[in-house]
N, C-alpha and C. Protein backbone atom coordinates (compact mmCIF):
# COMPACT_ATOMS: atom_id res chain seq x y z
N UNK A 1 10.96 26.89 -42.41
CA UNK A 1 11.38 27.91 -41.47
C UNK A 1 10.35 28.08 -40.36
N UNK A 2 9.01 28.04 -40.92
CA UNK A 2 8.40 28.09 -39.61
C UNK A 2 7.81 26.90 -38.81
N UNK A 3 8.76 25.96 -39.28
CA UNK A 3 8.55 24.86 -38.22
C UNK A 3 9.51 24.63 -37.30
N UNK A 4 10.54 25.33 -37.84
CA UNK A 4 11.62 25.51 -36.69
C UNK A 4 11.71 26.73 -35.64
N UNK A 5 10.76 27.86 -36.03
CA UNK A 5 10.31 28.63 -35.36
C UNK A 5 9.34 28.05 -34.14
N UNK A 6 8.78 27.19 -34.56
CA UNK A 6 8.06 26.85 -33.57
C UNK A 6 8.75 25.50 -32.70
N UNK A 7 9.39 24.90 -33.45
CA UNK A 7 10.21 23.75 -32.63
C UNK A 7 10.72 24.75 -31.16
N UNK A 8 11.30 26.06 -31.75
CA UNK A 8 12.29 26.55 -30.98
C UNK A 8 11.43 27.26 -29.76
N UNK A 9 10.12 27.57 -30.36
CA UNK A 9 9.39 28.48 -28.81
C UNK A 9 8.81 27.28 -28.16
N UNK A 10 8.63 26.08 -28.56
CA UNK A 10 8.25 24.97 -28.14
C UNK A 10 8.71 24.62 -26.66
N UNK A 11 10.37 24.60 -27.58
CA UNK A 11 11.44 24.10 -26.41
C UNK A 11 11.57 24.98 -25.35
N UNK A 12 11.65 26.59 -25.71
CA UNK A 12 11.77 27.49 -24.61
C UNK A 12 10.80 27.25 -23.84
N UNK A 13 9.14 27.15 -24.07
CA UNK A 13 8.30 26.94 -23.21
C UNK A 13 8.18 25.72 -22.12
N UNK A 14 8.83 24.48 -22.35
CA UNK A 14 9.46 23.60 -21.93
C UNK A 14 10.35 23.55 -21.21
N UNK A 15 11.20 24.92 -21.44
CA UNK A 15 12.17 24.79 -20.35
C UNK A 15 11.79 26.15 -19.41
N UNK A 16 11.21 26.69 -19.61
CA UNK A 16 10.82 27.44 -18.83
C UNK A 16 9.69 27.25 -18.01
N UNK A 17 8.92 26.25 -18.41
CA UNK A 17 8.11 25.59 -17.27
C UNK A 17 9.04 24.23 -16.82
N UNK A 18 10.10 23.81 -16.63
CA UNK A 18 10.59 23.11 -16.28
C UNK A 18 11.46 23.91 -14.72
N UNK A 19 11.73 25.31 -14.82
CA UNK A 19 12.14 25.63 -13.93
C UNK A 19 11.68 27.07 -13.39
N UNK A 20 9.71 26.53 -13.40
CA UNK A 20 8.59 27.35 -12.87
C UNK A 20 9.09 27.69 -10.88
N UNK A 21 8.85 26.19 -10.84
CA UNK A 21 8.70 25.99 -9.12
C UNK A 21 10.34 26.40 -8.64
N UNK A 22 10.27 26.66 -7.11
CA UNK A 22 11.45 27.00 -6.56
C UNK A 22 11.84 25.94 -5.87
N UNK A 23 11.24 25.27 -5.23
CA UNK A 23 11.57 24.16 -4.42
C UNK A 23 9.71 23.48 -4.45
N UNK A 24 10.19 21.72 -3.91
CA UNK A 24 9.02 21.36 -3.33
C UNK A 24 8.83 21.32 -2.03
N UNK A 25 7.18 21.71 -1.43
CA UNK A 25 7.27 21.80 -0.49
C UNK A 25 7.69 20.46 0.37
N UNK A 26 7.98 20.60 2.10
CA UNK A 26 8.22 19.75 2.84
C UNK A 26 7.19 18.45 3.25
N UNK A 27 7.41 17.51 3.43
CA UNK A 27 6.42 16.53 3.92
C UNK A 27 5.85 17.25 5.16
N UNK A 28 6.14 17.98 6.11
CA UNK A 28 5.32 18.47 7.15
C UNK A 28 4.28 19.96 6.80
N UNK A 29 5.01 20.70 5.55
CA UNK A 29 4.53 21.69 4.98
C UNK A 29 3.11 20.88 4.17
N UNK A 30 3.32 19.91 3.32
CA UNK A 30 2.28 19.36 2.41
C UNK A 30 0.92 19.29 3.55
N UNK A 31 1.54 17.96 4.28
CA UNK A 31 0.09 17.17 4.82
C UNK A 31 0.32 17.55 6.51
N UNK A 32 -1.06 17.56 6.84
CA UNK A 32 -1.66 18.40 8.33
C UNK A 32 -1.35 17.00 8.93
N UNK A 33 -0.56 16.48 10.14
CA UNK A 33 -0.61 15.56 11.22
C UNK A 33 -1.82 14.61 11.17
N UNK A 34 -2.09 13.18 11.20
CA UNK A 34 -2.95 12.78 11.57
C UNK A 34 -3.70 13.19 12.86
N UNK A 35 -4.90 12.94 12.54
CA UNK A 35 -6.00 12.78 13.53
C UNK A 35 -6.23 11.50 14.41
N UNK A 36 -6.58 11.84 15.32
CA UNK A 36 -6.76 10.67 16.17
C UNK A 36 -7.74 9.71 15.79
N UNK A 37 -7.30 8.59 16.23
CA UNK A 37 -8.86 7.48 16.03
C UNK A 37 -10.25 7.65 16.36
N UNK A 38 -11.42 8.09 15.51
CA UNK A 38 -12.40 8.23 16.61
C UNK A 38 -13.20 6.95 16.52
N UNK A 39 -13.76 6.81 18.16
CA UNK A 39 -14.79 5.96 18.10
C UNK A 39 -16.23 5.85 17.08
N UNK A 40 -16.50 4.46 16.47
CA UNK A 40 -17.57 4.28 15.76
C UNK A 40 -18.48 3.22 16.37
N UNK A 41 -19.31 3.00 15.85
CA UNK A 41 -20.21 2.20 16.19
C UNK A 41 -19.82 0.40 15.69
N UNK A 42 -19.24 0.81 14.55
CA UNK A 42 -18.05 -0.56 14.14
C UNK A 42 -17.04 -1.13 14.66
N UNK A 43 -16.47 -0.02 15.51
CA UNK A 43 -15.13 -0.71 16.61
C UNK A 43 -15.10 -2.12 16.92
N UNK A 44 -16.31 -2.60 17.79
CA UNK A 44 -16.36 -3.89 17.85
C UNK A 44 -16.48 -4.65 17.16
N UNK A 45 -17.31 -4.50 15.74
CA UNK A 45 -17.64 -5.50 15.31
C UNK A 45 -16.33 -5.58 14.18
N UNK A 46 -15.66 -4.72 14.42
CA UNK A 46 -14.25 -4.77 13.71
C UNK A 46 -13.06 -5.29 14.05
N UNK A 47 -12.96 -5.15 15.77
CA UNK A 47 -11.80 -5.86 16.73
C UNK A 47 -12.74 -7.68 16.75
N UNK A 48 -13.83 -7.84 16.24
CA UNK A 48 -14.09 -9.09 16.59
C UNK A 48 -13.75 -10.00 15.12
N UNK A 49 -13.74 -9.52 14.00
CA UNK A 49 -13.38 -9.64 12.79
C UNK A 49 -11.99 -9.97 12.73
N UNK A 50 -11.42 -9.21 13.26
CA UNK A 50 -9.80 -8.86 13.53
C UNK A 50 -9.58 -10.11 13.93
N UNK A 51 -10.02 -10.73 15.33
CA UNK A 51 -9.94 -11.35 16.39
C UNK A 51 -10.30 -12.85 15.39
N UNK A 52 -11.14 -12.93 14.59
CA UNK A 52 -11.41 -14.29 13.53
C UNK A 52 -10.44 -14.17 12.89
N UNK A 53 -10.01 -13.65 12.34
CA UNK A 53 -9.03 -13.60 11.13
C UNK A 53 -7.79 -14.33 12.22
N UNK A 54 -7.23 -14.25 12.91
CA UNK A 54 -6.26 -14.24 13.57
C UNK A 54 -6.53 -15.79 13.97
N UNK A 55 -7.90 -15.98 14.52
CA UNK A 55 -8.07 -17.91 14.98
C UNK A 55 -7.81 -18.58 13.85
N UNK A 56 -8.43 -17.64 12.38
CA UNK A 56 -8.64 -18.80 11.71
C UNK A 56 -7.27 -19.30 10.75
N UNK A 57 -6.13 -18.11 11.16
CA UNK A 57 -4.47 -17.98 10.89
C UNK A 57 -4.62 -19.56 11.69
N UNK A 58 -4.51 -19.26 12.83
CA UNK A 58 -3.71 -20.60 13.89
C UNK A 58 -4.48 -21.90 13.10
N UNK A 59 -5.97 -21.79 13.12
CA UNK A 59 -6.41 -23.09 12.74
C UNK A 59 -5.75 -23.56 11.46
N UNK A 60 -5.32 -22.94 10.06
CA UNK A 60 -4.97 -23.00 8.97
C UNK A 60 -3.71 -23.63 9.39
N UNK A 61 -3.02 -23.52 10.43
CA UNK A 61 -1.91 -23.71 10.46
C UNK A 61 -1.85 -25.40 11.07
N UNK A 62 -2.84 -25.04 12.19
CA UNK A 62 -2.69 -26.23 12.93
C UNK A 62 -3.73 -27.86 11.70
N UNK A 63 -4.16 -27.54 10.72
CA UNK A 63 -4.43 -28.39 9.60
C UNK A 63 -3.40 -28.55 8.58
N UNK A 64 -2.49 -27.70 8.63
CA UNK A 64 -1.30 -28.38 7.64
C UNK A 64 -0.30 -29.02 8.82
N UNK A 65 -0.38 -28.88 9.97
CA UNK A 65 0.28 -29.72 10.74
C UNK A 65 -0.35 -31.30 10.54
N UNK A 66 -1.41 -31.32 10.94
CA UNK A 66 -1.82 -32.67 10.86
C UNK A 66 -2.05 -33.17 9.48
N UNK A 67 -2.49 -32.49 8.00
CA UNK A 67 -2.48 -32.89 6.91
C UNK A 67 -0.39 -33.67 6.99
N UNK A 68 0.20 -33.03 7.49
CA UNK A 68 1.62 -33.24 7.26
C UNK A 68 2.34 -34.89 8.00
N UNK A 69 1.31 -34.56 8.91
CA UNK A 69 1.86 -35.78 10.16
C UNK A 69 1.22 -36.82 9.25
N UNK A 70 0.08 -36.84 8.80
CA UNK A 70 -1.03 -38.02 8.32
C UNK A 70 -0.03 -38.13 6.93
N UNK A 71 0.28 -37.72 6.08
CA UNK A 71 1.36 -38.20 5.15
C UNK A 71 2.38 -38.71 5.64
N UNK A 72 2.61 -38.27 6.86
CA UNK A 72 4.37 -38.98 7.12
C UNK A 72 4.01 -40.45 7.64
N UNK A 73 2.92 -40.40 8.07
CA UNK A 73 2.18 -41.53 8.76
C UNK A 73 1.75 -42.75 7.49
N UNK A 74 1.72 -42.05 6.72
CA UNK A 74 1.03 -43.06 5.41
C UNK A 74 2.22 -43.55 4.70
N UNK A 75 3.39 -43.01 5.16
CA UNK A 75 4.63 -43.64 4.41
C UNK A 75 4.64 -42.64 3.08
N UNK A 76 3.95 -41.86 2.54
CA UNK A 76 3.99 -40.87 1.65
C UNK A 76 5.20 -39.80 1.68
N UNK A 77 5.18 -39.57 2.50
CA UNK A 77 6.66 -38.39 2.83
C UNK A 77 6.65 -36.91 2.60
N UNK A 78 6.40 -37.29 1.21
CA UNK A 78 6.15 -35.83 0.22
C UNK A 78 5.70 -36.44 -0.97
C-alpha cells in the first residue's frame, strides 16, 4: 500500500511539473541581437589565413587535374 501511495504522488509531481511553464519564450525574447564585428589585432593575420586556405583549395584541385591527365596519358584510365 505504501508503494502505491507513493507511485501515485510520484506521478502527480510529474505531471504537475510537466505543466509548470506557460509558454516558451520567443527566439527574439531569449537572445539579445548580435553585436557587430569588432576590430582585433588578428583581422589580418586571419583574412591572410583565409586567403591560403582558399589558394591551397585551387592548387589541390589543379594536382588532381594533372595527376588525372598523366593517367589518361599512361594508358591507365582508371
Amino acid at each position: 500500500m505504501k508503494l502505491v501511495a507513493t507511485a501515485c504522488c510520484v506521478g502527480i509531481l510529474f505531471a504537475l511539473g510537466a505543466c509548470s511553464r506557460s509558454k516558451e519564450p520567443t527566439v527574439s525574447e531569449a537572445t539579445p541581437p548580435p553585436q557587430p564585428a569588432q576590430k582585433t589585432v588578428f583581422d589580418t593575420q586571419l583574412k591572410a589565413l583565409d586567403k591560403a586556405k582558399a589558394v591551397q583549395g585551387v592548387v589541390d584541385q589543379q594536382k588532381a587535374d594533372a595527376d588525372r591527365k598523366l593517367k589518361e596519358q599512361e594508358g591507365g584510365g582508371g
